[in-house]
C-alpha atoms as a PDB file:
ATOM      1  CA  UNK A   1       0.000   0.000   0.000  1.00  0.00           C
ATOM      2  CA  UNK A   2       1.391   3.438  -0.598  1.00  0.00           C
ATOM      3  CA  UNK A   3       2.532   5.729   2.182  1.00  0.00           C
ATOM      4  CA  UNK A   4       0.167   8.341   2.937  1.00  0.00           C
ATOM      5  CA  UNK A   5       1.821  11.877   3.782  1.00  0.00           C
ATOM      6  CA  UNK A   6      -0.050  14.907   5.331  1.00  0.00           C
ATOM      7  CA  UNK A   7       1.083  18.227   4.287  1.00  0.00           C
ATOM      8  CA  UNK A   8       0.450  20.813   7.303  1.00  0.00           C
ATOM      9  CA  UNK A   9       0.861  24.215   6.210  1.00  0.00           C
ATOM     10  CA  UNK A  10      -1.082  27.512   6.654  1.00  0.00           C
ATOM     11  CA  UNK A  11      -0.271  28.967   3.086  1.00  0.00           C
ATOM     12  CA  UNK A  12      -2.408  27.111   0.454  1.00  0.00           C
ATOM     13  CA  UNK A  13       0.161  27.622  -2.140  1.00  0.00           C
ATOM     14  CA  UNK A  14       2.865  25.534  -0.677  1.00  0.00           C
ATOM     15  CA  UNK A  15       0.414  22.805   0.127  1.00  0.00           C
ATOM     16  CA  UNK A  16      -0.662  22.327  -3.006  1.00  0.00           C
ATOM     17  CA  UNK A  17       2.912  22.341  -5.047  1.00  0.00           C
ATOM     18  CA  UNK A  18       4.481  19.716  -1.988  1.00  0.00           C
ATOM     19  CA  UNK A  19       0.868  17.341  -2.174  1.00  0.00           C
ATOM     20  CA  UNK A  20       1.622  17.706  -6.516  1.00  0.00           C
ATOM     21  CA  UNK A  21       4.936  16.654  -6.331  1.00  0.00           C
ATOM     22  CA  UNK A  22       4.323  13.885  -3.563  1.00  0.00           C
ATOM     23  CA  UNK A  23       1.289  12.470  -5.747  1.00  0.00           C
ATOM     24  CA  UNK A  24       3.655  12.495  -8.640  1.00  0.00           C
ATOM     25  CA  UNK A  25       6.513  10.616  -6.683  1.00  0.00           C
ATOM     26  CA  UNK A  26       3.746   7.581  -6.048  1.00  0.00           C
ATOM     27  CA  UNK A  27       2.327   8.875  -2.445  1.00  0.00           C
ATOM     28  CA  UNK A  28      -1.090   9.551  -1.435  1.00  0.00           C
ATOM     29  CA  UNK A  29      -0.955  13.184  -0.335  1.00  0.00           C
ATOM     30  CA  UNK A  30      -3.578  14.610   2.478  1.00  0.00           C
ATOM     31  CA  UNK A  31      -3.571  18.232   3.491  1.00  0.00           C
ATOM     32  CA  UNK A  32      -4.491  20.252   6.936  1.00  0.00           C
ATOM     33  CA  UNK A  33      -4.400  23.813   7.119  1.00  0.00           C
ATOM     34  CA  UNK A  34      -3.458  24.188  11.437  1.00  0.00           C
ATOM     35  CA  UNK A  35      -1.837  22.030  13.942  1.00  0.00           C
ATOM     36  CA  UNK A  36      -5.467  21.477  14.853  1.00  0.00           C
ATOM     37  CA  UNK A  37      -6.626  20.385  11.471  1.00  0.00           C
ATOM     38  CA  UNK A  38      -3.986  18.029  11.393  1.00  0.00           C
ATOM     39  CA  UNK A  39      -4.932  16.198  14.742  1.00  0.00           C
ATOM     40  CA  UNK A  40      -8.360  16.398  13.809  1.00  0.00           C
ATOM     41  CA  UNK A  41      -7.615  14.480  10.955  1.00  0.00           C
ATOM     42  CA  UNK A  42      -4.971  12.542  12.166  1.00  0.00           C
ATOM     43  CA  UNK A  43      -8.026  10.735  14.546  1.00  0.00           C
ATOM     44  CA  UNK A  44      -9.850   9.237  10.803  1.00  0.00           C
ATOM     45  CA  UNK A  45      -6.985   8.642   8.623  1.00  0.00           C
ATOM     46  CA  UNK A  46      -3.998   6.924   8.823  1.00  0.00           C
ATOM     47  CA  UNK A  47      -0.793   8.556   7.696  1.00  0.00           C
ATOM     48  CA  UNK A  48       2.983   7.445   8.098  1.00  0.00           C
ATOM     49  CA  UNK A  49       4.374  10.588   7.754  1.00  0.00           C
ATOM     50  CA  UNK A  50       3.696  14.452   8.327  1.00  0.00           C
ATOM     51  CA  UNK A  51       5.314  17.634   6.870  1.00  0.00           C
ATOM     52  CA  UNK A  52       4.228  20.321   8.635  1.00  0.00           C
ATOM     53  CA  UNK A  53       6.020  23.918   8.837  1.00  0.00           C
ATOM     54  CA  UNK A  54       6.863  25.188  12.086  1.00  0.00           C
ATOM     55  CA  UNK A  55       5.171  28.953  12.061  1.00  0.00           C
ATOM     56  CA  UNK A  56       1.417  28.144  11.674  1.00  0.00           C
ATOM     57  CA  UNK A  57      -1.058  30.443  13.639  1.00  0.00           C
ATOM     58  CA  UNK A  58      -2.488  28.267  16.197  1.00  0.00           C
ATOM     59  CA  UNK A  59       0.205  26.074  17.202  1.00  0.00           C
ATOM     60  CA  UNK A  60       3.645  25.898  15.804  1.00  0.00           C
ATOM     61  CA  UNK A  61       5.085  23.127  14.158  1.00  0.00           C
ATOM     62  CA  UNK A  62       7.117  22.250  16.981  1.00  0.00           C
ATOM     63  CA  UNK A  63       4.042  21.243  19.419  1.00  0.00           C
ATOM     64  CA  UNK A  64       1.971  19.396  16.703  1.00  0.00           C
ATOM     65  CA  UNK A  65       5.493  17.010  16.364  1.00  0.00           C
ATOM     66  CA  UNK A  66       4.973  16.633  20.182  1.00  0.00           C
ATOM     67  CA  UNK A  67       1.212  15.819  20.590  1.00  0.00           C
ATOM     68  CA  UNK A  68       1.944  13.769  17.605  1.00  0.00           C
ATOM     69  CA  UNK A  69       4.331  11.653  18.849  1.00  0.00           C
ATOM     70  CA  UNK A  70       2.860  11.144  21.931  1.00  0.00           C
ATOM     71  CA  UNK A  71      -0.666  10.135  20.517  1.00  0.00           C
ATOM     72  CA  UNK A  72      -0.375   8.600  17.383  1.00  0.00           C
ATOM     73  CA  UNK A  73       2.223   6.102  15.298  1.00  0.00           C
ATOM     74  CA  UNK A  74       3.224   8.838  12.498  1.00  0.00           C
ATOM     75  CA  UNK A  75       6.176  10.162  11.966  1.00  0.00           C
ATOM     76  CA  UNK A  76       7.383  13.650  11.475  1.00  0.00           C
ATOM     77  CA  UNK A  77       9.485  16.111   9.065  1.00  0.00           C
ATOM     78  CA  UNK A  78       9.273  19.640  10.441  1.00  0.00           C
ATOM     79  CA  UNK A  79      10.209  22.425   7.936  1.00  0.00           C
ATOM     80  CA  UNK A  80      11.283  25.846   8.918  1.00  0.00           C
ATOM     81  CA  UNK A  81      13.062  29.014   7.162  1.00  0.00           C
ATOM     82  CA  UNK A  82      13.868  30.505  10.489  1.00  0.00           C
ATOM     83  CA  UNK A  83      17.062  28.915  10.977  1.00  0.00           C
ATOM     84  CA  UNK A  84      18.368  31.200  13.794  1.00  0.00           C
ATOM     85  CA  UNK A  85      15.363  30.356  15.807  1.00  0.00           C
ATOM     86  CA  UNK A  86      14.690  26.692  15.861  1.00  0.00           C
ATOM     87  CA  UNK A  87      17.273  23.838  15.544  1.00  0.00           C
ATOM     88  CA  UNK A  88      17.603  20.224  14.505  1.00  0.00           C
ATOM     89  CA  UNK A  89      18.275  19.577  18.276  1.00  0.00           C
ATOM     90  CA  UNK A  90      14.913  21.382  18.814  1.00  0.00           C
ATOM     91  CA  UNK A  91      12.986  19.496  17.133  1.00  0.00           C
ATOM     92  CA  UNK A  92      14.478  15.685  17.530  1.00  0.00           C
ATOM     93  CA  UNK A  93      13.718  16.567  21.072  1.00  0.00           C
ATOM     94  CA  UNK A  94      10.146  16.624  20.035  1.00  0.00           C
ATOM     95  CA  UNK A  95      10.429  13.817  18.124  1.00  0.00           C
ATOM     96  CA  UNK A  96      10.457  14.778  14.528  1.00  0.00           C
ATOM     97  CA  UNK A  97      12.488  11.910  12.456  1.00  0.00           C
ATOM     98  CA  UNK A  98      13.943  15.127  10.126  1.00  0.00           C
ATOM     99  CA  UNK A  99      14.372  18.746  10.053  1.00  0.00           C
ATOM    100  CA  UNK A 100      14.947  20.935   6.794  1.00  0.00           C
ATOM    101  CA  UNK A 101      15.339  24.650   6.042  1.00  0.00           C
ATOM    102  CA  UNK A 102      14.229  26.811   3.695  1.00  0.00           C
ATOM    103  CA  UNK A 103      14.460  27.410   0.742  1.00  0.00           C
ATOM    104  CA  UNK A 104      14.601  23.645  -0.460  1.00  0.00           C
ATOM    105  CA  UNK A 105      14.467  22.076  -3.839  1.00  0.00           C
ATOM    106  CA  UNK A 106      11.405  19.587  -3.828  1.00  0.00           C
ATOM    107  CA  UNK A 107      13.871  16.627  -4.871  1.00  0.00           C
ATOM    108  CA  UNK A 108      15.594  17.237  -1.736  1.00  0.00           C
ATOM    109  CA  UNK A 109      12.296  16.671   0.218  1.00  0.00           C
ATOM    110  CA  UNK A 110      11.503  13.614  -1.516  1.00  0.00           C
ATOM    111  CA  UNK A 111      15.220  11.807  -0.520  1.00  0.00           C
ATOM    112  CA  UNK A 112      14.458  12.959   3.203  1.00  0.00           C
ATOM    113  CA  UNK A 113      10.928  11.525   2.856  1.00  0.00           C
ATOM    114  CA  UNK A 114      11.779   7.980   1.206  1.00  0.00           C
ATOM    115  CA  UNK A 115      14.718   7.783   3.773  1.00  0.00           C
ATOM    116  CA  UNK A 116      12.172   8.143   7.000  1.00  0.00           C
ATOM    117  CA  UNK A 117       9.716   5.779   5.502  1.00  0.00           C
ATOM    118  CA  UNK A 118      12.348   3.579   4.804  1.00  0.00           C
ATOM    119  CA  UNK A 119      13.727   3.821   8.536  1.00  0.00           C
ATOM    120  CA  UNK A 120      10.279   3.819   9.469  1.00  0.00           C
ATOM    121  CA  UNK A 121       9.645   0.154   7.627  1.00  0.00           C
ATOM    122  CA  UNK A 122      12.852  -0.922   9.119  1.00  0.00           C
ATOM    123  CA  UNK A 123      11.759  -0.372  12.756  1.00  0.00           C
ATOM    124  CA  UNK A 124       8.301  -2.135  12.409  1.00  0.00           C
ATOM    125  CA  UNK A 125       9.988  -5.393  11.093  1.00  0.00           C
ATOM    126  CA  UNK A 126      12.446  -4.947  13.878  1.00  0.00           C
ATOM    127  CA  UNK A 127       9.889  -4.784  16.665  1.00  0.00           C
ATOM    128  CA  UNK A 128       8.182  -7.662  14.393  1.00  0.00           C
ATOM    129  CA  UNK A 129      10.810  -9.484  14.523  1.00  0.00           C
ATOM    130  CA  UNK A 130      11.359  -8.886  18.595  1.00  0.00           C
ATOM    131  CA  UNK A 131       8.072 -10.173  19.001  1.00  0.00           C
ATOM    132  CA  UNK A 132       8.452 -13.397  17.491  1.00  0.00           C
ATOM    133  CA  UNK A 133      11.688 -13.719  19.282  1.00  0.00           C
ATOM    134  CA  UNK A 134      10.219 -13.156  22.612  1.00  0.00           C
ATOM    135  CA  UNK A 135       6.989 -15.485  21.956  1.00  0.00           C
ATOM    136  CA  UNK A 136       9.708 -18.026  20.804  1.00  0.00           C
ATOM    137  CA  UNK A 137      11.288 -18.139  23.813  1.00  0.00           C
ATOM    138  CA  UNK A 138       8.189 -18.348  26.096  1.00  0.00           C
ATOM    139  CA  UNK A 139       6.845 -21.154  23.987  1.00  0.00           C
ATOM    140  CA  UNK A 140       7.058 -25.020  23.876  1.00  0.00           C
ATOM    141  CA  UNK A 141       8.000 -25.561  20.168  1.00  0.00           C
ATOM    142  CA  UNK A 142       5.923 -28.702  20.238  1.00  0.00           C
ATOM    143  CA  UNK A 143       2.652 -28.254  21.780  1.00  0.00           C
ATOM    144  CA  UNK A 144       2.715 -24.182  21.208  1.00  0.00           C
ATOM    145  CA  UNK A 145       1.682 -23.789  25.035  1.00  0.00           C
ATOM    146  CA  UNK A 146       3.727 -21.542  26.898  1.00  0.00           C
ATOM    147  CA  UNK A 147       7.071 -23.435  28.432  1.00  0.00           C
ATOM    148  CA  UNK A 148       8.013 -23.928  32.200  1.00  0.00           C
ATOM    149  CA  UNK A 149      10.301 -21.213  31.973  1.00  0.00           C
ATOM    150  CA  UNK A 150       7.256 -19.016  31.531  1.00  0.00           C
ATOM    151  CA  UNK A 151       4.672 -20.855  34.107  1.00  0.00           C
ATOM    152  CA  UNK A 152       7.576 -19.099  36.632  1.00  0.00           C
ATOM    153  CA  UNK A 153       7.456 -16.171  35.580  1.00  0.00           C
ATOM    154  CA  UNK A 154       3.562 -15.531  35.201  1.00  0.00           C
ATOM    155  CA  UNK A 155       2.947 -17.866  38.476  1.00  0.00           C
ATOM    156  CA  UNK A 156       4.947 -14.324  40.408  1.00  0.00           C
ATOM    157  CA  UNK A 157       2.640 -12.150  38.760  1.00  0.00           C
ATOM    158  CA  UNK A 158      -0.870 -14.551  39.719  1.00  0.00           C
ATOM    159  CA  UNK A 159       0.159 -14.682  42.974  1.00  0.00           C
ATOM    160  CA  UNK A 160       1.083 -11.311  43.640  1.00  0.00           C
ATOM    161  CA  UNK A 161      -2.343 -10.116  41.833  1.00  0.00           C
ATOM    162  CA  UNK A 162      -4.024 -13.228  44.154  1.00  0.00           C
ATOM    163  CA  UNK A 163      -2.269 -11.749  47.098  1.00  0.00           C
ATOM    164  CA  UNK A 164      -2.628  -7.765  46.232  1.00  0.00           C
ATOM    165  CA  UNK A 165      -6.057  -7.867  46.002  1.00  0.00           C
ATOM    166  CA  UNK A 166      -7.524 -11.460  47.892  1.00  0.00           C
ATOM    167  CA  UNK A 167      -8.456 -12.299  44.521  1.00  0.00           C
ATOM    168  CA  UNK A 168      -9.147 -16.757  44.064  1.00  0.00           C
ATOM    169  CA  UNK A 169      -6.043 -18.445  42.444  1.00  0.00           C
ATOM    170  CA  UNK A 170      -6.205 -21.952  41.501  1.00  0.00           C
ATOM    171  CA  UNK A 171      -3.699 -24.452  39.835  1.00  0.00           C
ATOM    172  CA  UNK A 172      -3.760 -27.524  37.826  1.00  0.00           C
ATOM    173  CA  UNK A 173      -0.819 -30.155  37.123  1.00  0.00           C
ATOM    174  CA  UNK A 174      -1.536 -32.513  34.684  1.00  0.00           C
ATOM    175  CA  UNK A 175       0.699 -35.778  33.153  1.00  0.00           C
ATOM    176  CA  UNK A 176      -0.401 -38.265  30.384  1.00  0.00           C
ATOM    177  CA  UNK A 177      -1.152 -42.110  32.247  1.00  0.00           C
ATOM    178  CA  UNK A 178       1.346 -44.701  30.964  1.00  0.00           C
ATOM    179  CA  UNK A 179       2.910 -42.706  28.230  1.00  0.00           C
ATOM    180  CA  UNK A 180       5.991 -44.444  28.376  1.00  0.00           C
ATOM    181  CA  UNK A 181       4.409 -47.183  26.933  1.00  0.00           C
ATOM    182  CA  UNK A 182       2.536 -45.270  24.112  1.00  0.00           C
ATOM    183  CA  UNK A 183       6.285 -44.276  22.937  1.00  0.00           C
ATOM    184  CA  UNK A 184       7.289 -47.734  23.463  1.00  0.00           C
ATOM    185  CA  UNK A 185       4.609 -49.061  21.359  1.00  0.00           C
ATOM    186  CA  UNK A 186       4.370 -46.979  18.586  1.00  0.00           C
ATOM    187  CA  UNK A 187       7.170 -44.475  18.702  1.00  0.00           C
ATOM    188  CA  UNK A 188       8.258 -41.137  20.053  1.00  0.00           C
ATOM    189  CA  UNK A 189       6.818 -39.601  16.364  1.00  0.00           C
ATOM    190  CA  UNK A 190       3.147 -40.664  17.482  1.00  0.00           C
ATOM    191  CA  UNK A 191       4.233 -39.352  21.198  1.00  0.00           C
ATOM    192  CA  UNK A 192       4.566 -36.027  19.843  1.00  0.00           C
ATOM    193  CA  UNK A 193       1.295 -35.784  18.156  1.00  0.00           C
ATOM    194  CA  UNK A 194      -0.509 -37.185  21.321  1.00  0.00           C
ATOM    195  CA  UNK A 195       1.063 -34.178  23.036  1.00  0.00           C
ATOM    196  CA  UNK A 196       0.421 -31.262  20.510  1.00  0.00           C
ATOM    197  CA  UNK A 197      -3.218 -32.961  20.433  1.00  0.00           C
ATOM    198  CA  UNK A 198      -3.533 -32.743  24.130  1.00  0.00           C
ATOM    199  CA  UNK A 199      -2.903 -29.081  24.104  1.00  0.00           C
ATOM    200  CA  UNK A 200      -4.779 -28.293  21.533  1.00  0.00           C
ATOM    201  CA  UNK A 201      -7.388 -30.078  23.854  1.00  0.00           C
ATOM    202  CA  UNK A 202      -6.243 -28.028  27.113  1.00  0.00           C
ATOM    203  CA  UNK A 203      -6.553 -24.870  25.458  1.00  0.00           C
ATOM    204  CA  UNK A 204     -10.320 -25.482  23.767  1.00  0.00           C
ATOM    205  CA  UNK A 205     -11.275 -25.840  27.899  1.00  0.00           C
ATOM    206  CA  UNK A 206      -9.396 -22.092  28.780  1.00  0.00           C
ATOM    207  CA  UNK A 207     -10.775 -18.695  29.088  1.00  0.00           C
ATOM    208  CA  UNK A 208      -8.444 -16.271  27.537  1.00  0.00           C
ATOM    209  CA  UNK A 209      -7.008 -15.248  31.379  1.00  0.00           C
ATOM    210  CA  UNK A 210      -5.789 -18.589  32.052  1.00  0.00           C
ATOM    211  CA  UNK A 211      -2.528 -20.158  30.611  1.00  0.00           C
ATOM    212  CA  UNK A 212      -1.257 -23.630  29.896  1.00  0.00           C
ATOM    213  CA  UNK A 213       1.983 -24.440  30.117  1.00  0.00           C
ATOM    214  CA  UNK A 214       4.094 -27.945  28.989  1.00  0.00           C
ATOM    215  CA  UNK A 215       5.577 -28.008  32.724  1.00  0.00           C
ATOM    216  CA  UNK A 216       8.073 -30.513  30.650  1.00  0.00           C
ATOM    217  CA  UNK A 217       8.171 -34.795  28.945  1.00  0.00           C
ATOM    218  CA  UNK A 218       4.696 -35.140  29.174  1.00  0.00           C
ATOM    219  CA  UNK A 219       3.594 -32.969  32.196  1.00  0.00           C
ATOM    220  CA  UNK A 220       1.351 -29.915  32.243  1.00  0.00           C
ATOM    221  CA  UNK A 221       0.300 -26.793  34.461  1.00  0.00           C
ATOM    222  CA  UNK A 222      -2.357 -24.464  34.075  1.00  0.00           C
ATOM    223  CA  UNK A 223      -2.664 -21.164  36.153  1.00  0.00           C
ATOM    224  CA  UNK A 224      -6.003 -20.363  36.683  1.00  0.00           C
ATOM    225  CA  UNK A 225      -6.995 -16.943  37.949  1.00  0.00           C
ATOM    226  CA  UNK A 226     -10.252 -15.503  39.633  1.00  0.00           C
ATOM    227  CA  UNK A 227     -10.978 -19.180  40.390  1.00  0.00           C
ATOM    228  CA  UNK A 228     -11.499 -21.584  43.147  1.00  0.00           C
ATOM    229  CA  UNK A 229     -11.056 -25.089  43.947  1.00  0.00           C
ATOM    230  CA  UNK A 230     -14.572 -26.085  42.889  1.00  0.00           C
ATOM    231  CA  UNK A 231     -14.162 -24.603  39.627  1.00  0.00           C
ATOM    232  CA  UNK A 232     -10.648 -25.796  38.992  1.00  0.00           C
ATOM    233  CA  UNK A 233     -11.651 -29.155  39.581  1.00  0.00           C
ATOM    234  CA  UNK A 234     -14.636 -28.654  36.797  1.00  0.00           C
ATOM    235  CA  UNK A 235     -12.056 -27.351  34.204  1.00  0.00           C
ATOM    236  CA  UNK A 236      -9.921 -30.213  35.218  1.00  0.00           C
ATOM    237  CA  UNK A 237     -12.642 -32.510  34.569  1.00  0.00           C
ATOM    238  CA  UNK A 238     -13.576 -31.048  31.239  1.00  0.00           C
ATOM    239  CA  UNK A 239      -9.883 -31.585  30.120  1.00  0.00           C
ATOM    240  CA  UNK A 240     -10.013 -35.267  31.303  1.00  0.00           C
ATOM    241  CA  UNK A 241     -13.229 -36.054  29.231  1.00  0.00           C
ATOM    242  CA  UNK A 242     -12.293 -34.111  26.426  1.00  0.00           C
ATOM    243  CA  UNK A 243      -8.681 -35.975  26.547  1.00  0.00           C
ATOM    244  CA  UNK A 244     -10.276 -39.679  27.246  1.00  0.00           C
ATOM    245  CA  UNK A 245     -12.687 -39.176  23.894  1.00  0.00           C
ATOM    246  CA  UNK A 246      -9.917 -37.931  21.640  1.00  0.00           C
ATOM    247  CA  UNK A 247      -9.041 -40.969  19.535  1.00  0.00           C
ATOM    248  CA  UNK A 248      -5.644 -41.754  17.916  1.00  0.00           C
ATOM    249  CA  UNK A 249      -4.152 -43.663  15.003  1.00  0.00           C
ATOM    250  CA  UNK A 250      -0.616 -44.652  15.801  1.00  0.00           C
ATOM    251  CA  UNK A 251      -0.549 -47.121  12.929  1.00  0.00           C
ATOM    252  CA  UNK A 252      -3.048 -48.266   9.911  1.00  0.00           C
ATOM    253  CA  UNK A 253      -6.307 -49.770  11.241  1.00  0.00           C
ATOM    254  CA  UNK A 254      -5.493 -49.003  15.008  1.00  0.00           C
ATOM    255  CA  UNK A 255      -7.234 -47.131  17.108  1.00  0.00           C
ATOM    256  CA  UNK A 256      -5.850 -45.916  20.944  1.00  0.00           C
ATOM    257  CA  UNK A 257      -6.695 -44.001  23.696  1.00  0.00           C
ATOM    258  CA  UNK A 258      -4.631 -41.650  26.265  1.00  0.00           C
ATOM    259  CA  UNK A 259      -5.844 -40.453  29.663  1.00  0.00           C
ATOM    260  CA  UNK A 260      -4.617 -37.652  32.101  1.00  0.00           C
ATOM    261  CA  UNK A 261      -4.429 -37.294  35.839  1.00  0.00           C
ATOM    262  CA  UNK A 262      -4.787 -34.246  37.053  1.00  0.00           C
ATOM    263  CA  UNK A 263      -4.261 -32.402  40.203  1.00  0.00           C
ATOM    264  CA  UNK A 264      -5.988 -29.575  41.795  1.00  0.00           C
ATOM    265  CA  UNK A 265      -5.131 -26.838  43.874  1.00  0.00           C
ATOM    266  CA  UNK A 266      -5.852 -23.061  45.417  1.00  0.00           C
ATOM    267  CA  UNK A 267      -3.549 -21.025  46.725  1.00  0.00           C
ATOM    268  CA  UNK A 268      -4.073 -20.391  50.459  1.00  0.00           C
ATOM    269  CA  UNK A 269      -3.167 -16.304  51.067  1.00  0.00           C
ATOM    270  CA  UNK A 270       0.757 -15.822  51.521  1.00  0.00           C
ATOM    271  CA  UNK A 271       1.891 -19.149  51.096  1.00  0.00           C
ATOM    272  CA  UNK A 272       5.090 -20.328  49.493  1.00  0.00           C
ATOM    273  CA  UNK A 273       4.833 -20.313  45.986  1.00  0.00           C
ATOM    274  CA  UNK A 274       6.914 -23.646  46.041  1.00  0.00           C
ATOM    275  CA  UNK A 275       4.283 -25.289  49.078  1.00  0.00           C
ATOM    276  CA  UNK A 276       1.827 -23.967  46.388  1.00  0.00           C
ATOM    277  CA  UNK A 277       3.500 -25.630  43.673  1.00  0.00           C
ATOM    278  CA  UNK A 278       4.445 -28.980  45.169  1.00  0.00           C
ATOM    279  CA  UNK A 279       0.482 -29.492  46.632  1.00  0.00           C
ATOM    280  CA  UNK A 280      -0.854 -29.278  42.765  1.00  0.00           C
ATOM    281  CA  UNK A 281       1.918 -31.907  41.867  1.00  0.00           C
ATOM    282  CA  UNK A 282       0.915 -34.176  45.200  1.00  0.00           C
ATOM    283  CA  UNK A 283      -2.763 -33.567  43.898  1.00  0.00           C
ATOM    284  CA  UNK A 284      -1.866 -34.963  40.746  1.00  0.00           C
ATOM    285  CA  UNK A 285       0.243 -38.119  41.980  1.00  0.00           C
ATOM    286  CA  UNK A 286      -2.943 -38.837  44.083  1.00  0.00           C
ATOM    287  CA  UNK A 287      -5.200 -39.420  41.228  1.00  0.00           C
ATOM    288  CA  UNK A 288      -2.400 -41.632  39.496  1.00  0.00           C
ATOM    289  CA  UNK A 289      -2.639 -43.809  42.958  1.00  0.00           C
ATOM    290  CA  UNK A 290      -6.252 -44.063  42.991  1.00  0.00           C
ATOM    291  CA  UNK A 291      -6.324 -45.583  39.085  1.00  0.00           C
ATOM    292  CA  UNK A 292      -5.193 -42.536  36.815  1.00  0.00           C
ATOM    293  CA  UNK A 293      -7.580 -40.661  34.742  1.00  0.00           C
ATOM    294  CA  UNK A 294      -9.468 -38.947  37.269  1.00  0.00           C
ATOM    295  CA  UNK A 295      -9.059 -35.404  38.895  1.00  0.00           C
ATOM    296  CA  UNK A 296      -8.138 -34.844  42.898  1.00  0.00           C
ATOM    297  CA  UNK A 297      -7.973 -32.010  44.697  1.00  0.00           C
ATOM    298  CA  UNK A 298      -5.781 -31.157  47.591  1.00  0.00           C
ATOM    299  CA  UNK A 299      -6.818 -28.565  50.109  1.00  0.00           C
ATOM    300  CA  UNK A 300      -3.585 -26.743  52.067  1.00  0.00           C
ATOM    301  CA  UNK A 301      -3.877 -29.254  55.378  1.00  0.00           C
ATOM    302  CA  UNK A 302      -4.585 -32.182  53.597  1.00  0.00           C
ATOM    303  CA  UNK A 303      -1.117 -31.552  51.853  1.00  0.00           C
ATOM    304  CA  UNK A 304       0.395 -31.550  54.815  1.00  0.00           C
ATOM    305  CA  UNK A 305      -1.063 -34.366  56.085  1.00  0.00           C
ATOM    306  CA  UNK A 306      -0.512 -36.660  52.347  1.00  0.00           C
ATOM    307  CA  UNK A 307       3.481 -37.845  51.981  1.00  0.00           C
ATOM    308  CA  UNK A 308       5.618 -36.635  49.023  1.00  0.00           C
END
């Protein structure tokens, strides 16, 4: 899509030779008259970069670049021909990406503008490129849930939210029954698509506030927020059934079935994150010692009262 470039200038003559020429270099040209016409405009449209000159009657060029860059993702070339009174340094304070005096041969404005747009383009696929960096390294590359490294980090902020404000906080630890023996039986390659399955599964069962994690092998956690016990064990359940009806073809003509065990938790107000921690994983070990596939749920003195 072509860049679109507003022209701010109080003399109509100059606005309409600079939107000519930009039309002609292959940009879509808008114009605003004021500082104010330009913000008011700035609100509908969306434009990459504006020109504006700096003397203009009801704000100068100087503080449009300012409520500009503090409101809106555009960037700014401010023009002047009063070179003794403003400076580059002025207005890069402000934010402007370029500053040029008059008089100035339209050619000369069209290198400055192609250069900011192209700086411009650079820093978005930078700060694309961040992001997918940064999700990369919170992620499991297998299952796409977020990775232990991140159920850490975002357990600190639950309970400090949990704790801030007496707010519910519940967890869930969950591990696949007997799959050692799926991977023994039909190999690690079928493992791996019982385990992006299963998330897919654990996800389908989460509100948008909660977060699953692959706690690591064939373990999981999920932090759930604004919730208690009861209704941790219900989302726990949900996963369970949704996880024992899923059916699997590890080889031509067959047909298998996985089940989870989960345990179930809420934190008690102040605790230890790592008594917090360690009661969802006893939680979880219970239901593998009463027959697998089933949730249990551990209140705080019953954990203390169950061996590791």
């Amino acid at each position: 899509m072509d860049a679109s470039i507003l022209i701010v200038d109080d003399d109509p003559a100059i606005r309409k030779s600079m939107s000519e020429f930009i039309d002609f270099s292959g940009y879509k040209s808008l114009q605003a008259e004021s500082g104010v016409n330009a913000l008011e405009l700035l609100k509908v449209k969306h434009v990459d970069v504006v020109i504006t000159d700096i003397m203009m009657p009801d704000m100068n060029g100087l503080e449009l670049t300012d409520l500009i860059k503090k409101d809106f993702d555009t960037e700014v070339i401010v023009i002047t021909g009063y070179s003794g009174d403003y400076s580059y340094v002025d207005a890069i304070g402000k934010g402007a990406s370029d500053f040029i005096f008059k008089p100035f041969r339209l050619e000369e404005l069209l290198l400055r503008l192609k250069r900011v747009l192209r700086e411009r383009q650079q820093a978005k696929e930078r700060y694309m490129l961040l992001g997918k960096l940064e999700r990369l390294a919170i992620t499991d590359s297998l299952t796409t849930l977020y990775n232990s490294r991140h159920f850490y980090a975002q357990l600190e902020i639950e309970l400090d939210r949990a704790n801030r404000y007496r707010r519910p906080l519940s967890l869930l630890f969950l591990d696949i029954d007997r799959f050692k023996d799926f991977n023994d039986s039909y190999g690690h390659l079928e493992g791996d698509k019982v385990l992006f399955r299963i998330g897919q599964i654990i996800n389908s069962c989460l509100r948008i506030m909660d977060s699953a994690h692959r706690y690591g092998g064939e373990e999981f956690t999920i932090i759930l927020p604004e919730t208690n016990g009861r209704k941790a064990v219900n989302v726990g359940k949900r996963i369970r059934a949704a996880t024992e009806a899923e059916v699997f073809n590890p080889l031509p003509g067959k047909m298998a079935n996985v089940t989870i065990s989960i345990g179930a938790t809420q934190y008690s107000y102040k605790e230890e994150v790592s008594a917090f921690i360690q009661r969802a994983d006893k939680a979880m070990y219970l239901s593998k010692q009463k027959g697998r596939n089933r949730v249990s749920y551990l209140y705080k003195e019953e954990s203390e009262q169950v061996k590791s």
